[in-house]
Protein backbone atom coordinates (compact mmCIF):
# COMPACT_ATOMS: atom_id res chain seq x y z
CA UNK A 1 0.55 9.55 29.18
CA UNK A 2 0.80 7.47 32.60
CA UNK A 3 3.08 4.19 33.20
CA UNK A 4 0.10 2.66 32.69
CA UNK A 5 -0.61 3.70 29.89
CA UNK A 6 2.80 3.67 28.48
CA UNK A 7 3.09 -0.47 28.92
CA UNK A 8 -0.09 -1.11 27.18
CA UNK A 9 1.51 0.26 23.68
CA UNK A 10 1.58 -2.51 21.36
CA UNK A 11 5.64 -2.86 20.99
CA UNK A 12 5.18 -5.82 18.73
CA UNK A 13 3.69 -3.57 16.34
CA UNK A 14 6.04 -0.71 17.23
CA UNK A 15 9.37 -3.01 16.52
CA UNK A 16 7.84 -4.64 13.52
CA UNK A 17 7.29 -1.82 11.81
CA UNK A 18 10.49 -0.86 12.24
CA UNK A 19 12.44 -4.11 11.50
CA UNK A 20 10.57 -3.45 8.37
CA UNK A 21 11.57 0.02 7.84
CA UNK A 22 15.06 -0.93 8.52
CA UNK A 23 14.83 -3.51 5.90
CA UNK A 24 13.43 -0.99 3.23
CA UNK A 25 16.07 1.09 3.76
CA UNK A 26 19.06 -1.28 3.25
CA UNK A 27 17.52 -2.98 0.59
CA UNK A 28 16.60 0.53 -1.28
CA UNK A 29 20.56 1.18 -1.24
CA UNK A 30 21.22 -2.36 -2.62
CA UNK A 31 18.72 -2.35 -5.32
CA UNK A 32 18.83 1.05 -6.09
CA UNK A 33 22.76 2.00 -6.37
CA UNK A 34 23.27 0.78 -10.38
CA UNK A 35 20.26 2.49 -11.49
CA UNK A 36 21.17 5.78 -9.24
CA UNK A 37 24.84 5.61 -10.80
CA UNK A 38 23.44 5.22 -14.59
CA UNK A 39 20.64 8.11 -14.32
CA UNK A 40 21.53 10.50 -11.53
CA UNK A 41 25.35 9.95 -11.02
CA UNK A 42 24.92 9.39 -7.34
CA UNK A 43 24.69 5.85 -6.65
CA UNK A 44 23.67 7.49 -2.72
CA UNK A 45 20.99 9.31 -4.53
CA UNK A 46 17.62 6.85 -3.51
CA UNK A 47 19.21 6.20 -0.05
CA UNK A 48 19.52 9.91 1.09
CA UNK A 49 15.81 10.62 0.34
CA UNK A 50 14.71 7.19 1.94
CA UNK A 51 16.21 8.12 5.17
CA UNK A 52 14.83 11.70 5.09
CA UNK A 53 11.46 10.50 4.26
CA UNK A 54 12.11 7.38 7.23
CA UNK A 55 12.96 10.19 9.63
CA UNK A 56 9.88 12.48 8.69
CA UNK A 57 7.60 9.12 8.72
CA UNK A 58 9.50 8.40 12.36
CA UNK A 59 8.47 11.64 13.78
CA UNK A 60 4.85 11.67 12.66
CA UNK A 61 5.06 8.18 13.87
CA UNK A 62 5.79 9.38 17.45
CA UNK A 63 3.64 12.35 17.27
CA UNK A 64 0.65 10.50 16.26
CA UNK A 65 1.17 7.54 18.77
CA UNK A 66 0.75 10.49 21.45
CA UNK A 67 -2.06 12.38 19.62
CA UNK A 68 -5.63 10.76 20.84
CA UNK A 69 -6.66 8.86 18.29
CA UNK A 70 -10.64 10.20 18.89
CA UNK A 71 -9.02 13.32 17.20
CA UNK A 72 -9.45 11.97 14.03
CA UNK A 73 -12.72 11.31 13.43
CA UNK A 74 -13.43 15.34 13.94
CA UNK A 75 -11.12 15.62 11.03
CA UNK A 76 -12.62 12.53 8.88
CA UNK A 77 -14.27 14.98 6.83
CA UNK A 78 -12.08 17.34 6.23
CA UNK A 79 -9.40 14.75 5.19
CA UNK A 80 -12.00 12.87 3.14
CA UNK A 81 -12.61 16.52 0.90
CA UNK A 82 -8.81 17.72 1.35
CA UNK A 83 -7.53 13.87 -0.36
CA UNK A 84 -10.86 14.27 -3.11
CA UNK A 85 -9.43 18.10 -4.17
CA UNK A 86 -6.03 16.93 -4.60
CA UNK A 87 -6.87 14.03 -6.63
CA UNK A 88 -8.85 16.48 -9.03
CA UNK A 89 -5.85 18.75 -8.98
CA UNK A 90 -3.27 16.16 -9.83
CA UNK A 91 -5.17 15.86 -13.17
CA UNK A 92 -5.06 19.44 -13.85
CA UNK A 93 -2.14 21.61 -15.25
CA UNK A 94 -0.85 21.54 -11.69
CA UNK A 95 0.08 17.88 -11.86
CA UNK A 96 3.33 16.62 -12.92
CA UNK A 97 3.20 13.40 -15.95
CA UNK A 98 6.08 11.33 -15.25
CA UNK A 99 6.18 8.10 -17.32
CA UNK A 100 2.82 8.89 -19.03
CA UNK A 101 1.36 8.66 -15.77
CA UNK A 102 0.02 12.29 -13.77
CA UNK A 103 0.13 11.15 -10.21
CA UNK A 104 2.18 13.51 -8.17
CA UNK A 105 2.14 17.11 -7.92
CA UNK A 106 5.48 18.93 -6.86
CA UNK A 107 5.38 22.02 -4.22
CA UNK A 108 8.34 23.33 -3.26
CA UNK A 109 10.56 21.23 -3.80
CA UNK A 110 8.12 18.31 -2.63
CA UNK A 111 6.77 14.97 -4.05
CA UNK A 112 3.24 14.91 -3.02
CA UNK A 113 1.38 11.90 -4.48
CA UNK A 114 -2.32 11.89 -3.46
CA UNK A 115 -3.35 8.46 -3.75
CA UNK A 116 -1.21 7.86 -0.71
CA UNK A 117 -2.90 11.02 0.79
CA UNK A 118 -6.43 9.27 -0.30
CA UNK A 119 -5.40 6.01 1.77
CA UNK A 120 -5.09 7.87 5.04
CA UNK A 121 -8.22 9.84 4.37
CA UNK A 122 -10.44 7.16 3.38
CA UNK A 123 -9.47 5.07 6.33
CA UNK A 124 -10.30 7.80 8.72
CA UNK A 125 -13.24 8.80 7.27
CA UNK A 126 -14.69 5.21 6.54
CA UNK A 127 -14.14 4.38 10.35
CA UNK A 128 -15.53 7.41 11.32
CA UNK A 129 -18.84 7.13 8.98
CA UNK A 130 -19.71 3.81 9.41
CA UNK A 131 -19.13 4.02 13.67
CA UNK A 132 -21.86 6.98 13.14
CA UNK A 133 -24.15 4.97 10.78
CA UNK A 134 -23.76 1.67 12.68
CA UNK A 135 -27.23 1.63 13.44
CA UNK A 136 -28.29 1.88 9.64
CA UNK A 137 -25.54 -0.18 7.88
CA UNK A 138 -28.29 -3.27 7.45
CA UNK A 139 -29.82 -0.91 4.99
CA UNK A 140 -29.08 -0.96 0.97
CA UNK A 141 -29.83 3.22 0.87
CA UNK A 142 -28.00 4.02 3.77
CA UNK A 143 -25.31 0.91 4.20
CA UNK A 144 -24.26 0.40 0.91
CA UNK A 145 -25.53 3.06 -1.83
CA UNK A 146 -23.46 6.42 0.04
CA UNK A 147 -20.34 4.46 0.04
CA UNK A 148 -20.54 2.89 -3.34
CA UNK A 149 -21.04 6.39 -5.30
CA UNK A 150 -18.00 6.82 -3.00
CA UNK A 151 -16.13 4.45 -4.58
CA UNK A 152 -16.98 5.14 -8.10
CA UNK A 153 -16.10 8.78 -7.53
CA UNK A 154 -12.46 7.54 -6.13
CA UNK A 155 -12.09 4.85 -8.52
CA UNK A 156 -12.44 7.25 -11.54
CA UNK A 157 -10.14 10.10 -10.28
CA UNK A 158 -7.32 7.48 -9.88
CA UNK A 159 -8.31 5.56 -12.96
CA UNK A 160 -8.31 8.85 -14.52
CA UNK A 161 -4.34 9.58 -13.84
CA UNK A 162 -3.91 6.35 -14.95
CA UNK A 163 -3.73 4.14 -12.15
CA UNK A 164 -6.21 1.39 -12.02
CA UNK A 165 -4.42 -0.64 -9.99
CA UNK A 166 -4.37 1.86 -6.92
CA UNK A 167 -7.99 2.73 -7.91
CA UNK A 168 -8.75 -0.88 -7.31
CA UNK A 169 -7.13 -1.59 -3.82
CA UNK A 170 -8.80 1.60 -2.61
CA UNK A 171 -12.05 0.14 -3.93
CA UNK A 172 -11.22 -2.84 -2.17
CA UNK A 173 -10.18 -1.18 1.08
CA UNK A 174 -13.18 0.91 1.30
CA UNK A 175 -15.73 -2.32 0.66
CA UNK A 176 -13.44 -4.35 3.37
CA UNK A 177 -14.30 -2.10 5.88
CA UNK A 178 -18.27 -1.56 4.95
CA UNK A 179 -18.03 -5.23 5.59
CA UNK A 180 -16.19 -5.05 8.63
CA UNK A 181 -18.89 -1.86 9.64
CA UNK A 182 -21.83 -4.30 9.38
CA UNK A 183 -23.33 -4.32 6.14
CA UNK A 184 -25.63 -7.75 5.47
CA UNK A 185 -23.71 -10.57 4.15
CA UNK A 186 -25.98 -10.85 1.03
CA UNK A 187 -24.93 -6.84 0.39
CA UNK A 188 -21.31 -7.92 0.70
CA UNK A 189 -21.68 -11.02 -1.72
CA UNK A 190 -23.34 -8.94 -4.36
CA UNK A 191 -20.69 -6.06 -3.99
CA UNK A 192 -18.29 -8.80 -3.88
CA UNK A 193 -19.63 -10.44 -7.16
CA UNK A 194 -20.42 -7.49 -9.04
CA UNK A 195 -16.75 -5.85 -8.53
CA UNK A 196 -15.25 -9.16 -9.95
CA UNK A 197 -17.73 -8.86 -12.78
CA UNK A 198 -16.78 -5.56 -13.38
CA UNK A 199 -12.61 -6.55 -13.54
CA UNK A 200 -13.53 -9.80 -15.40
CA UNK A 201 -15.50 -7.74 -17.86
CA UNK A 202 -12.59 -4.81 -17.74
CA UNK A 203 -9.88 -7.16 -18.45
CA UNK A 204 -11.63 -9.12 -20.87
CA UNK A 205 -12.08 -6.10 -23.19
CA UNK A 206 -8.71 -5.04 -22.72
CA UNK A 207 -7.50 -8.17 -23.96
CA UNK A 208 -9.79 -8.44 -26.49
CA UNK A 209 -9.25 -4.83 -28.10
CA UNK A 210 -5.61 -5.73 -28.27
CA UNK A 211 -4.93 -1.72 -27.71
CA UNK A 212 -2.51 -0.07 -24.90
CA UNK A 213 -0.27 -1.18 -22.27
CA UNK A 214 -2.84 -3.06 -20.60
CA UNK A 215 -3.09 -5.51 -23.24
CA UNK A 216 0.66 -5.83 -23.33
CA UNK A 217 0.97 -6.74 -19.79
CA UNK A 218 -1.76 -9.28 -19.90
CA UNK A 219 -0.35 -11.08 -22.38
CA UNK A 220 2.75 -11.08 -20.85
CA UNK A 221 1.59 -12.38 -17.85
CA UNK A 222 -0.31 -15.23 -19.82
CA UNK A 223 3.36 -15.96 -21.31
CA UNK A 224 6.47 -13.17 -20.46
CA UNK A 225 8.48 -15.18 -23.03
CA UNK A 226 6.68 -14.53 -26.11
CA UNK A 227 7.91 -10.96 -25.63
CA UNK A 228 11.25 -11.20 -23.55
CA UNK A 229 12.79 -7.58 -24.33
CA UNK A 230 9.35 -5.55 -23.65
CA UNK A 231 6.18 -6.97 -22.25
CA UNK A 232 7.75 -9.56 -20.50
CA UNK A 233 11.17 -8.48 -19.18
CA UNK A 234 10.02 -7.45 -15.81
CA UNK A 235 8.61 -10.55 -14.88
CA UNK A 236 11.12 -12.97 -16.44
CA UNK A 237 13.76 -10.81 -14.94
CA UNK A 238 12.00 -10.95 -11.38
CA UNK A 239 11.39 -14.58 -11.66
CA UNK A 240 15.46 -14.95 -13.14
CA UNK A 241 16.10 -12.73 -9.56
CA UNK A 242 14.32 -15.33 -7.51
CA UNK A 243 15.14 -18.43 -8.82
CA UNK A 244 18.71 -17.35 -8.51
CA UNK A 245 18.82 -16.68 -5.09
CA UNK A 246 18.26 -20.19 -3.77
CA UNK A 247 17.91 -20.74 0.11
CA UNK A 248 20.12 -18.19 1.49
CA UNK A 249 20.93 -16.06 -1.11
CA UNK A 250 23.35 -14.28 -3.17
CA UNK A 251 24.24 -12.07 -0.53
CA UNK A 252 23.01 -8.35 0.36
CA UNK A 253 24.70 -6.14 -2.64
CA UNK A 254 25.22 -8.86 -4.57
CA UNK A 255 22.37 -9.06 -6.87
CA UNK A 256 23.02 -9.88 -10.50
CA UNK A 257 19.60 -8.69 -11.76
CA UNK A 258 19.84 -5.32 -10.47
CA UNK A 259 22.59 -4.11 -12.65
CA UNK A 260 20.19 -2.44 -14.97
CA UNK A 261 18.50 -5.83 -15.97
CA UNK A 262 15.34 -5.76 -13.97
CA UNK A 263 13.53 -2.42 -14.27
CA UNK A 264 12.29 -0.81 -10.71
CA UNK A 265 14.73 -2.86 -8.35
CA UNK A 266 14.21 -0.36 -5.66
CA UNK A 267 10.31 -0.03 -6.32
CA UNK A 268 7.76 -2.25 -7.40
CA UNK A 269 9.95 -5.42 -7.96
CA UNK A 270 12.38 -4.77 -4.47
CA UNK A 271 11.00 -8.16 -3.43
CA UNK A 272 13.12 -10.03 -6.50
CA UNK A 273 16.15 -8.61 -5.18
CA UNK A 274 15.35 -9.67 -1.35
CA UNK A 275 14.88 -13.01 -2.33
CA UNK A 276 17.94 -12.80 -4.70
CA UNK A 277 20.02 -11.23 -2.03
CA UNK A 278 18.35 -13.11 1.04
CA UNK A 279 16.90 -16.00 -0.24
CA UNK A 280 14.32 -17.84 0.26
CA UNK A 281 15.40 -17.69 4.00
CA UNK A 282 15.16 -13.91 4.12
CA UNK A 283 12.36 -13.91 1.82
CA UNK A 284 10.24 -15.91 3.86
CA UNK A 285 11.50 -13.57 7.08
CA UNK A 286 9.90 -10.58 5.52
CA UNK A 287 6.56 -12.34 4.73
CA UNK A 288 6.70 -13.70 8.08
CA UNK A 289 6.78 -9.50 9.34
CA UNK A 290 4.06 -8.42 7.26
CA UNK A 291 2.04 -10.98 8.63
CA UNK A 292 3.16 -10.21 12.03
CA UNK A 293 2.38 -6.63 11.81
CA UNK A 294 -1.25 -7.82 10.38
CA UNK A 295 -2.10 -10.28 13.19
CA UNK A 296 -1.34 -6.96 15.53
CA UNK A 297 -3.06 -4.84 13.54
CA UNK A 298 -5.88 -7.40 14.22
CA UNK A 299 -5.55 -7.70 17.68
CA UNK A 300 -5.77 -4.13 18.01
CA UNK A 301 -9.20 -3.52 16.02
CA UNK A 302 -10.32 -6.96 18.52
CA UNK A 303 -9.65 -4.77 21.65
CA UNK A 304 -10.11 -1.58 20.56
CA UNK A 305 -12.25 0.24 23.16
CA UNK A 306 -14.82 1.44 20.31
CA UNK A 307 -16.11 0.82 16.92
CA UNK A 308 -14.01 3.74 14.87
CA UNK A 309 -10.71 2.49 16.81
CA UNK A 310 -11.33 -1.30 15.74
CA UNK A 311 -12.14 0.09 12.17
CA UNK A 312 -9.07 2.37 11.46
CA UNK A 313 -6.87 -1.09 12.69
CA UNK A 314 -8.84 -3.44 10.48
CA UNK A 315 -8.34 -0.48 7.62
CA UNK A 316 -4.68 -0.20 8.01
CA UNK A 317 -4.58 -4.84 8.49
CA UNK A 318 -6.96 -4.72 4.93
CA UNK A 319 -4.23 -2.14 2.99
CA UNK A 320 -1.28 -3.68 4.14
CA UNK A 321 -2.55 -6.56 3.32
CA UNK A 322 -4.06 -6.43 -0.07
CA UNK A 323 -0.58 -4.16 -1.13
CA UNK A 324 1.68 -7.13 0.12
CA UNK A 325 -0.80 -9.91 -1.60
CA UNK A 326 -0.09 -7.79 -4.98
CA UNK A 327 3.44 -6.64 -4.64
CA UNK A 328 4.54 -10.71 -4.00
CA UNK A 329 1.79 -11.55 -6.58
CA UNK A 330 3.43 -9.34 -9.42
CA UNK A 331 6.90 -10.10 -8.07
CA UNK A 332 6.63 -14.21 -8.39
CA UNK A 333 4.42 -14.00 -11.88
CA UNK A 334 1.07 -14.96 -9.79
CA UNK A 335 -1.03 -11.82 -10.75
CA UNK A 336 -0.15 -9.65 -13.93
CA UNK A 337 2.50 -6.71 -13.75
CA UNK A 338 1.38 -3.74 -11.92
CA UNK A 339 2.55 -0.68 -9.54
CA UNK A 340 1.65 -1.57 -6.39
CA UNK A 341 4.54 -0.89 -3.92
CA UNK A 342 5.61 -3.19 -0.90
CA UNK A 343 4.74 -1.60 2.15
CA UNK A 344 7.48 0.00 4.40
CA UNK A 345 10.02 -1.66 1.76
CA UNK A 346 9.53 -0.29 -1.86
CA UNK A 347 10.98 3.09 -2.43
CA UNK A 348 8.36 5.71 -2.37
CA UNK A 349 8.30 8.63 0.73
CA UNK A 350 4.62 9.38 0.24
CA UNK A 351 3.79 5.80 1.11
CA UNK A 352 5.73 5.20 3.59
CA UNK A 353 4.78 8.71 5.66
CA UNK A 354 1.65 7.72 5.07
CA UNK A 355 2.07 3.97 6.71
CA UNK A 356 4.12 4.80 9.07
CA UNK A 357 1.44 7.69 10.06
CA UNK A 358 -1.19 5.44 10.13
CA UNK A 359 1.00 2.84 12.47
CA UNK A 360 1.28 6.03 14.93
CA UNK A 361 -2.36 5.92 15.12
CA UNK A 362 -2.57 2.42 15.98
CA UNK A 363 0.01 2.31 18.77
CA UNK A 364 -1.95 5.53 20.40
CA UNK A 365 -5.07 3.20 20.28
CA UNK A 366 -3.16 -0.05 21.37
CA UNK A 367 -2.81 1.91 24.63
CA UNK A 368 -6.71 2.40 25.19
CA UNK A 369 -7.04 -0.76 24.25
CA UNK A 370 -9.05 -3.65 26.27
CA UNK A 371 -6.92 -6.33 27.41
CA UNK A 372 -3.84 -4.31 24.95
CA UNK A 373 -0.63 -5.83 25.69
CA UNK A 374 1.15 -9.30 25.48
């Protein structure tokens, strides 16, 4: 690359996603060290793998920021078929069930979790698609019908592991950006209302059958208290974790609700302990990053020199996005308990290779940007 070229690199972006990785790091160690010292004896144990996973995500960050970002959309296809065969082969004897749950599948000595894979892949190849069809996205057959039997096919290989909550935000991710691509408003509304029919309808018979953990979790959200010790532990634990921590917190390593009290610390509830440990100062810091790293994300797709560049930023805006909207949801008792990670923070290497990936991709097209910079 040139000077030139060199200056117009979005280092908002670049230093916000790194404050944020920072973050994730230190706050993995806090949350995670009671929890490491009960089950693994190593109270190090989540902190060593966060930093080797944060140094692989930093490379392909760097690589990827150089790589021109036009490369990808030769690939969309091939990612699109590599991410759909490895979310069939997680549910064969290949996969690994951990927690009654067969998400991941383990090669040599690796974690490999292809959801995550499936949100790289569907970003690139969405972009890619719809900048090829943009000429026939007005249409229902060619708009709307390729990509929906897209999104069934998706939804029911995640729902299938079980994971309906991923299966949903890739759903949502994937109809974001057909929205973004151009599809007619009235297509959008109907997509719009018939998904929400389709959850309302889901949820109500979940509720209603009064089978599985589902049910539990509902009903727990509707009132944690009526079962404090199972259904409702996480989220009266979370909501014990936040309340506690006031305005500036208990202090970093000094959460109470850690110590073995609030399941997931270092995962799916990390946020509880940031605003135990940081308050609602820190707290508010962290929300304040995300949306940071969003607005740039935005800027980029608004100067993006063509349509796949401004769709692979407004991808990467609409899945932070929706995974931060859930994550705080869950965390503060807003939406109902489910595994959706915070970006960058929650512990989780697949994740955050993939995000940080995806952020190399959007600094390489910061730099061809129109008007980049500032």
């Amino acid at each position: 690359m040139d000077k030139e070229n060199r200056q117009r690199m979005d280092l908002t972006l670049l230093l916000t996603t790194i404050l944020l990785v920072a973050i994730g790091i230190i706050m993995v160690f806090s949350a995670s060290y009671s929890y490491a010292m009960s089950n693994m004896g190593d109270g190090l144990f989540f902190l060593i793998r966060v930093l080797q996973w944060a140094a692989v995500g930093l490379v392909l960050m760097i690589v990827f920021s150089q790589i021109n970002y036009q490369l990808w959309k030769k690939l969309a296809n091939l990612l699109l078929l590599a991410s759909l065969v490895l979310l069939i082969l997680v549910l064969t004897p290949i996969g690994t069930e951990i927690n009654f749950a067969q998400r991941w599948i383990h090669i040599y000595g690796l974690s490999l979790m292809p959801t995550e894979v499936a949100k790289f892949s569907l970003i690139i190849f969405m972009a890619a698609s719809l900048e090829r069809k943009k000429n026939q996205m007005q249409t229902f057959d060619q708009g709307v019908i390729p990509y929906l039997l897209l999104c069934g096919v998706v939804f029911l290989l995640v729902y299938k592991q079980p994971d309906f909550s991923t299966g949903l935000v890739l759903v949502f991710l994937m109809i974001i950006m057909m929205f973004i691509g151009g599809i007619r408003i009235s297509h959008f509304v109907f997509l719009s209302l018939a998904g929400l029919g389709a959850v309302g309808s889901f949820l109500a018979y979940v509720f209603l059958t009064g089978q599985g953990y589902k049910t539990r979790r509902l009903v727990a959200y509707l009132d944690p208290w009526a079962d404090p010790s199972d259904a409702g532990l996480q989220t009266i634990q979370s909501l014990l974790a936040i309340g506690s921590g006031g305005l500036s917190g208990k202090g970093i390593g000094r959460s109470i609700q850690k110590h073995l009290h609030l399941p997931e610390p270092h995962n799916d509830f990390i946020f509880s302990i940031i605003a135990e440990e940081l308050g609602f100062i820190g707290s508010a810091f962290v929300i304040v990053l995300f949306a940071l790293f969003i607005w740039r994300c935005t800027r980029i797709a608004m100067n993006a020199p063509d349509i796949f560049g401004c769709l692979v930023a407004s991808g990467v805006a609409t899945l932070v996005g929706i995974q931060v909207i859930i994550n705080i949801g869950v965390a503060t008792s807003l939406l109902p308990v489910t595994g959706i990670p915070l970006p960058f923070i929650s512990f989780g290497g697949n994740a955050l290779v993939v995000l940080m990936a995806l952020t190399g991709i959007l600094l390489n097209i910061s730099k061809r940007s129109i008007g980049a910079g500032g």
